[in-house]
Protein backbone atom coordinates (compact mmCIF):
# COMPACT_ATOMS: atom_id res chain seq x y z
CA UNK A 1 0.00 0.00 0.00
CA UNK A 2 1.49 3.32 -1.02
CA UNK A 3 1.20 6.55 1.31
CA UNK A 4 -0.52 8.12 -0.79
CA UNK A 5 -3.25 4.98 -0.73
CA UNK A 6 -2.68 5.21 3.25
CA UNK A 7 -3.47 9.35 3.40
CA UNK A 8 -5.61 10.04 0.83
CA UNK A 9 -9.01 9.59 3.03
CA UNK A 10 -11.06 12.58 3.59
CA UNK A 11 -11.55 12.05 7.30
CA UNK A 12 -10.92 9.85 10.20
CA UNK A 13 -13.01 6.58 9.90
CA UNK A 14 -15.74 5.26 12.72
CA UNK A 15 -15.99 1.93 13.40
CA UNK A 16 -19.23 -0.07 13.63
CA UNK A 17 -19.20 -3.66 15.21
CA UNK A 18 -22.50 -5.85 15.08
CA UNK A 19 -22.80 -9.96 15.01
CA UNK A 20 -22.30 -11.56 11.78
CA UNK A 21 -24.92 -12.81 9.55
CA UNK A 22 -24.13 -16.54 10.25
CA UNK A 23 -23.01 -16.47 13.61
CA UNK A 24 -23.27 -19.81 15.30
CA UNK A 25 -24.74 -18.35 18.22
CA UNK A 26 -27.45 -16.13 16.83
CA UNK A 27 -28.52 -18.32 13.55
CA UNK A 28 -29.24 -21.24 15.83
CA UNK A 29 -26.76 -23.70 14.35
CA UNK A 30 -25.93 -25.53 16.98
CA UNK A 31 -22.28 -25.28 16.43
CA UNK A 32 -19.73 -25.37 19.38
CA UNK A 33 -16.02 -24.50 19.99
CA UNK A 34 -13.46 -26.77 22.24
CA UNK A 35 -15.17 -24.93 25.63
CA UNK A 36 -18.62 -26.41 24.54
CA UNK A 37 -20.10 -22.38 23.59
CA UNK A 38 -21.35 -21.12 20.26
CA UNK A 39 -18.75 -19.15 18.90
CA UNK A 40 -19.19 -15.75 18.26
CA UNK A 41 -18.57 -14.18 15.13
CA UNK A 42 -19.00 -10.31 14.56
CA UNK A 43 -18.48 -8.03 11.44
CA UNK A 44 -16.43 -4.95 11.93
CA UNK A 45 -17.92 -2.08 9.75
CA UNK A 46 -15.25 0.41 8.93
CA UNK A 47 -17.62 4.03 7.87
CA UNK A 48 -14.94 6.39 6.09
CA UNK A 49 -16.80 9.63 4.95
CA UNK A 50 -14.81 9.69 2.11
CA UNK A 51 -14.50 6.72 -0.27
CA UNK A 52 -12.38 8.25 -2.90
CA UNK A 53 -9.89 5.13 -2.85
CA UNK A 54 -11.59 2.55 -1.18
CA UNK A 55 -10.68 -0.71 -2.94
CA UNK A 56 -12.38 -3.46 -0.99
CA UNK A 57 -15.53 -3.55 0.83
CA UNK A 58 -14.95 -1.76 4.51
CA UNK A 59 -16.40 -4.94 6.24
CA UNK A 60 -14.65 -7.33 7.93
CA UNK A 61 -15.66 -11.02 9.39
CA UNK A 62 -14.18 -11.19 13.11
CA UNK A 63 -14.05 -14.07 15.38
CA UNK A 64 -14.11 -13.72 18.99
CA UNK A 65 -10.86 -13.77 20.22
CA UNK A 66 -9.91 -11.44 17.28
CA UNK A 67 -12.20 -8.89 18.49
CA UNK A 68 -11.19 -9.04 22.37
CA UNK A 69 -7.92 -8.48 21.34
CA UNK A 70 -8.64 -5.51 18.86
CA UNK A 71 -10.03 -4.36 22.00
CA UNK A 72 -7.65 -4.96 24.63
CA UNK A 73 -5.52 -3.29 22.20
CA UNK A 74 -7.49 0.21 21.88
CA UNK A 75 -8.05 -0.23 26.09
CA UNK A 76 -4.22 -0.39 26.46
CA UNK A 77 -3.36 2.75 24.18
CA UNK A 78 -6.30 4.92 25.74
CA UNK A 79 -4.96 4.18 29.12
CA UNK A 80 -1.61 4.26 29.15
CA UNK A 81 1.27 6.32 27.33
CA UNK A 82 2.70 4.50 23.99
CA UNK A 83 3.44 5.01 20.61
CA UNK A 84 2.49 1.96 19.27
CA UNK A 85 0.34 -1.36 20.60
CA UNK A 86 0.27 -4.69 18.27
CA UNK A 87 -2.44 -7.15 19.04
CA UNK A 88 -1.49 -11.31 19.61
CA UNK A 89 -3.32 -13.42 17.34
CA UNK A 90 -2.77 -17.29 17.03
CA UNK A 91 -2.42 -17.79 13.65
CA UNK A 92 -3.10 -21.56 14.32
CA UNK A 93 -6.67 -20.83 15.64
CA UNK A 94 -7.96 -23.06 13.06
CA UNK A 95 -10.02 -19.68 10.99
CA UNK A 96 -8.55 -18.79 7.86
CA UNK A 97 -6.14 -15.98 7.64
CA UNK A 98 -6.50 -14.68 11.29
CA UNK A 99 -6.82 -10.90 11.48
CA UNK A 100 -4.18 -8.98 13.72
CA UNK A 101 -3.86 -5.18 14.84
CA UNK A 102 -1.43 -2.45 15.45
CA UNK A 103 -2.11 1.13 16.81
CA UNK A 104 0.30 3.90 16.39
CA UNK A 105 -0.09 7.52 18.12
CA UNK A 106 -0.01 9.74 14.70
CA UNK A 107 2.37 12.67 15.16
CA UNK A 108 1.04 16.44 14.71
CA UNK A 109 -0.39 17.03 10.96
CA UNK A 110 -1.33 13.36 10.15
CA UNK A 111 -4.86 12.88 9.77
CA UNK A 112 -6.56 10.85 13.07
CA UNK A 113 -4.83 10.76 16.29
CA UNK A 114 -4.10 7.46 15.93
CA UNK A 115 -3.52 4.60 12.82
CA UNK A 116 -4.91 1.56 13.46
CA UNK A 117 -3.56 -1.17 11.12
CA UNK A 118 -5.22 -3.87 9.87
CA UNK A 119 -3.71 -7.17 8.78
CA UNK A 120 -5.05 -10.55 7.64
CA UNK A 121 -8.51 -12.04 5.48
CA UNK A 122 -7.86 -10.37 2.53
CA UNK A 123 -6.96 -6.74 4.28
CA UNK A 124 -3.71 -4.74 4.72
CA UNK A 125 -5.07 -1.42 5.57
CA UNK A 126 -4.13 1.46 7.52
CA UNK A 127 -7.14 3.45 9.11
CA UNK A 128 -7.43 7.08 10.26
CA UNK A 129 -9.25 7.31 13.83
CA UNK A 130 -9.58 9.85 17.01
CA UNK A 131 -9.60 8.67 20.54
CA UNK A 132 -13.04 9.61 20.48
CA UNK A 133 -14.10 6.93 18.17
CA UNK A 134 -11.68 4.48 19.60
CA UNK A 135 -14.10 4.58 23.03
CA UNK A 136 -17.11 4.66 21.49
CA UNK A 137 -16.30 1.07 20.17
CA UNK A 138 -15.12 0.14 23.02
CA UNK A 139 -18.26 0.89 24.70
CA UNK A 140 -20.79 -0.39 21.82
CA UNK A 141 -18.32 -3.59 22.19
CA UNK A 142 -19.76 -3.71 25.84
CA UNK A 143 -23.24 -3.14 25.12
CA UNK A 144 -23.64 -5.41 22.19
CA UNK A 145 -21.99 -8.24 24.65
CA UNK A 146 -24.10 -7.46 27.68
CA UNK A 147 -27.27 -7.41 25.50
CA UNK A 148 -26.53 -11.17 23.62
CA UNK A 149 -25.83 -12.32 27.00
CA UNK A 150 -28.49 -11.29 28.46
CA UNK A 151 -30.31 -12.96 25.80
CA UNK A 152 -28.76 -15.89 25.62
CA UNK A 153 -30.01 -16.60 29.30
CA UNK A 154 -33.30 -16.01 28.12
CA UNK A 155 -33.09 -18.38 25.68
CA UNK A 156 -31.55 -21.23 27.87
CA UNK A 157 -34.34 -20.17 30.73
CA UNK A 158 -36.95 -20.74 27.55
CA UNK A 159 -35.03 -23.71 26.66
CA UNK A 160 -34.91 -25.06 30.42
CA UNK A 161 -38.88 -24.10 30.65
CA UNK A 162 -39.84 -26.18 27.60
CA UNK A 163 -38.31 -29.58 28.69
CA UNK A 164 -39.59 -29.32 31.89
CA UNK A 165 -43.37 -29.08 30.50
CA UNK A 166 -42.70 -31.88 28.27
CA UNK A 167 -40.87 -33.91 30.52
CA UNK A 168 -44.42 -33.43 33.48
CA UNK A 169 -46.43 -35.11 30.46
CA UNK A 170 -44.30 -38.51 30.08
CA UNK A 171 -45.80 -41.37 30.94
CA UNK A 172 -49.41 -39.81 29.99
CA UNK A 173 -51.23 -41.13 26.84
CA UNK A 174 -52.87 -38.22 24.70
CA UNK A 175 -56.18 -38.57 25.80
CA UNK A 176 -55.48 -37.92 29.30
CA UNK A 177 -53.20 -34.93 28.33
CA UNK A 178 -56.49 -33.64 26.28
CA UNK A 179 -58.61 -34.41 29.31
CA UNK A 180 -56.48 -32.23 31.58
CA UNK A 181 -55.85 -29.19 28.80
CA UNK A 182 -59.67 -29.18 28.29
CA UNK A 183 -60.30 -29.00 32.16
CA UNK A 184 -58.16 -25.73 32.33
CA UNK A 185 -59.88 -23.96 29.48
CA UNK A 186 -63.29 -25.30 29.10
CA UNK A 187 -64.07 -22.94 26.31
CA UNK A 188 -61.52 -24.48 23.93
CA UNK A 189 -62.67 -27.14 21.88
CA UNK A 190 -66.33 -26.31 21.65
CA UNK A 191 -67.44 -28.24 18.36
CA UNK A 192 -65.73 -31.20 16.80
CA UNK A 193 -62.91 -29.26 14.57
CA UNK A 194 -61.21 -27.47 17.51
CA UNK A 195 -61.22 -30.99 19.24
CA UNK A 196 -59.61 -32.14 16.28
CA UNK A 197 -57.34 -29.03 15.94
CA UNK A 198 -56.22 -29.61 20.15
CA UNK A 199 -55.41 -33.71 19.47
CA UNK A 200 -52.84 -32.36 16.60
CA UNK A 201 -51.19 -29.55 18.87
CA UNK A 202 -50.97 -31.84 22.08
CA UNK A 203 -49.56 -34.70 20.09
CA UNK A 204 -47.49 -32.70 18.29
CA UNK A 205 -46.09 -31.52 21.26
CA UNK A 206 -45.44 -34.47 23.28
CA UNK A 207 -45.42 -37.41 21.09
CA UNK A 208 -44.37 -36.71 17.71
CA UNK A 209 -43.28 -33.48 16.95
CA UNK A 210 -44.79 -31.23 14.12
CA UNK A 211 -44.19 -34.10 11.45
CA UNK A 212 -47.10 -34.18 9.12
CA UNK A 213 -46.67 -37.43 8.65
CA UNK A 214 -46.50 -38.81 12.21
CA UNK A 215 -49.11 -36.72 13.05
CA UNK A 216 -51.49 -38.21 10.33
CA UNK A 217 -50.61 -41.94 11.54
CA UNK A 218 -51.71 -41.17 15.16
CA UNK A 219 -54.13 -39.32 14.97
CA UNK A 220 -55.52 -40.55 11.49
CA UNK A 221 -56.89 -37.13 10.34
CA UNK A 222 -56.25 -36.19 6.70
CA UNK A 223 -52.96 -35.17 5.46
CA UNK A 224 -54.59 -32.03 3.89
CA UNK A 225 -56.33 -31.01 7.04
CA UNK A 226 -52.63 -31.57 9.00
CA UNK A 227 -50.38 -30.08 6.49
CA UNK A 228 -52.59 -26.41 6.70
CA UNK A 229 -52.23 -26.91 10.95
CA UNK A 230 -48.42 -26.98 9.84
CA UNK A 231 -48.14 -23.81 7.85
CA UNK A 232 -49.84 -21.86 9.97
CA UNK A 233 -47.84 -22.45 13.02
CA UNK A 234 -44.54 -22.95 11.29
CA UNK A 235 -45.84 -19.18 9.88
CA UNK A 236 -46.20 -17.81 13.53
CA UNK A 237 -43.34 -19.56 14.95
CA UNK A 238 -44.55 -21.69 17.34
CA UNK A 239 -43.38 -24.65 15.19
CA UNK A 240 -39.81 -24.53 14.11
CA UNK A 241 -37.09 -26.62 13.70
CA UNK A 242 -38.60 -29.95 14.51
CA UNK A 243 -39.63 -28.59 17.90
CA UNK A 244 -43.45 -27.01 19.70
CA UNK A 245 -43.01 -24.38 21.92
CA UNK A 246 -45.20 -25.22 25.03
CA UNK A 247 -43.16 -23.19 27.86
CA UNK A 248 -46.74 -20.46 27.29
CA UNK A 249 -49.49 -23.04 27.75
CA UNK A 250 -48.39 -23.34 31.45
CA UNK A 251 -48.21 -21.33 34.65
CA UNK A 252 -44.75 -20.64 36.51
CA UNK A 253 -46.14 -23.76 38.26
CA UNK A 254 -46.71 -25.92 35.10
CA UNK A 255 -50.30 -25.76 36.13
CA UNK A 256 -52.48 -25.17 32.47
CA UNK A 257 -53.35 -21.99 32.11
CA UNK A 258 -56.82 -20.89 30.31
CA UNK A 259 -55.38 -19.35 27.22
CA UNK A 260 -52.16 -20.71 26.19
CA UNK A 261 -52.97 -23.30 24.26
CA UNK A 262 -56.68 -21.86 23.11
CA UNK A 263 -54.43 -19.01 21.71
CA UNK A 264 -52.53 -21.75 19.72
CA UNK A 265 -55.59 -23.49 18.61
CA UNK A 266 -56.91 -20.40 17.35
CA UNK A 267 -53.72 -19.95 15.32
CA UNK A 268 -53.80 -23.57 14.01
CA UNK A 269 -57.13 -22.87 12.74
CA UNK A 270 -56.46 -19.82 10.98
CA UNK A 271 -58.32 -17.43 12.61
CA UNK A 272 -55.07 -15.92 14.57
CA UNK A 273 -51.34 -15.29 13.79
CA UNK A 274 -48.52 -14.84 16.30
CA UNK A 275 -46.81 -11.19 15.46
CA UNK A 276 -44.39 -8.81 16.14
CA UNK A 277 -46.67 -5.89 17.22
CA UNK A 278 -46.31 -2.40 19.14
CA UNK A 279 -43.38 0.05 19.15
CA UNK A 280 -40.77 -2.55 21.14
CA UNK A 281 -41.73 -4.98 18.62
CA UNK A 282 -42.95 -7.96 21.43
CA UNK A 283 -44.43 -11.02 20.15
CA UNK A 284 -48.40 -11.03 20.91
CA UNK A 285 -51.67 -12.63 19.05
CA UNK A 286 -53.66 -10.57 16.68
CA UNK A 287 -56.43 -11.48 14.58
CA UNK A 288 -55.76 -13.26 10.96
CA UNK A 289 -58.56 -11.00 9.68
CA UNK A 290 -60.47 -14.41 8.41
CA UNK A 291 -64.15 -14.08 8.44
């Protein structure tokens, strides 16, 4: 890279980090490193102003340990006095091409305090940034971490809260399961379809899973009639990945509640969808809009 490559940028760059499209441990994967966790994996958005001479795409694929080092790296400079920082990076990590920094203190008349140098996955580039900018990713660093954490306990409490519901109903054949989901919400099932509709959803739940064509051996309803069940709640989520979500049909006690799985019902008929709705975007039941 020439200097005049490395200075001709307009202004100093921000940096933007966020998780990567395919992250194990967002995109449900299942994948797992030698500690037994998801992996991370982030994408490090690099926002010049100016893209006058910008030759590759300012986004770069970052695994975990390469992005707790990039910042340790900006930690150590913005706390102590140095003119230049390099990151460690064990290029036997088993990624491809692992990514490694360097941060230099830029003298008076350079443009950005500081240069931070990028090496490895297809980059060699040399970055304008302030001190400013170097803390604000620091900081969205934290806050992105504390927020998937926080949501990854969720998810394992979810996780934890589903086999425990399914695990109270072994040993129970589905008619006494109906019996005992029809005693907490006597409304449900008033005519012969819902009843039909409730056998699917319980032994989909606890016997077979959503497989159409499990579901049609035990319970001998029509593949048709099954197979529109399935779309619907594979639509509104509540069927995914060869699993039912039941945590919601009971009580913190795993008593049945009233409306959990009438709510369901309704959606396996058609005549309710589960959606994103209000201003924070939380999941809730809405009408399907059918007559």
């Amino acid at each position: 890279m020439s200097e005049q490559y490395r200075n001709n940028w307009g202004s100093p760059v921000t940096l933007g980090i966020c998780h990567h499209y395919a992250c194990p441990c967002c995109d449900g994967s299942g994948q797992k490193d030698g500690n037994g966790r998801e992996p991370a994996e982030y994408s490090l958005v690099i926002v010049p102003s100016h893209l006058r001479d910008m030759k590759t795409v300012p986004v770069l694929r970052l695994y975990d340990e390469e992005l707790e080092s990039l910042v340790n790296l900006i930690s150590e400079a913005l706390t102590t006095a140095f003119s230049e920082v390099e990151s460690e990076i064990c290029n036997e990590s088993g990624y491809e091409a692992a990514v490694s920094f360097s941060l230099t203190q830029n003298k008076n008349g350079r443009l950005g305090e500081y240069s931070l140098h990028v090496v490895g996955r297809g980059v060699d580039d040399i970055l304008p940034v302030d001190s400013k900018e170097l803390q604000a990713f620091v900081e969205e660093v934290s806050e992105m971490k504390e927020f998937y954490e926080a949501y990854r306990r969720r998810l394992a409490e979810e996780e934890d809260r589903e086999r425990e519901a399914k695990s109270r109903m072994k040993g129970k054949t589905l008619d006494e399961i109906e019996d005992e989901a029809k005693r907490a919400s006597p409304f449900m099932a008033q005519d012969a379809q819902e009843s039909r509709v409730v056998r699917v959803l319980l032994a989909s739940a606890f016997f077979v899973g959503p497989n159409i064509d499990r579901l049609v051996s035990l319970t001998c309803y029509s593949r048709d009639f099954i197979a529109e069940i399935s779309v619907r709640m594979h639509d509104s989520g509540l069927w995914a990945d060869r699993e039912v979500c039941v945590g919601h049909w009971f009580d913190d006690e795993f008593e049945w509640t009233e409306l959990g799985l009438r709510q369901d019902c309704l959606v396996a008929s058609g005549d309710m969808v589960k959606c994103s709705c209000g201003e924070n975007g939380t999941l809730d039941y809405c009408s399907s809009g059918r007559a």
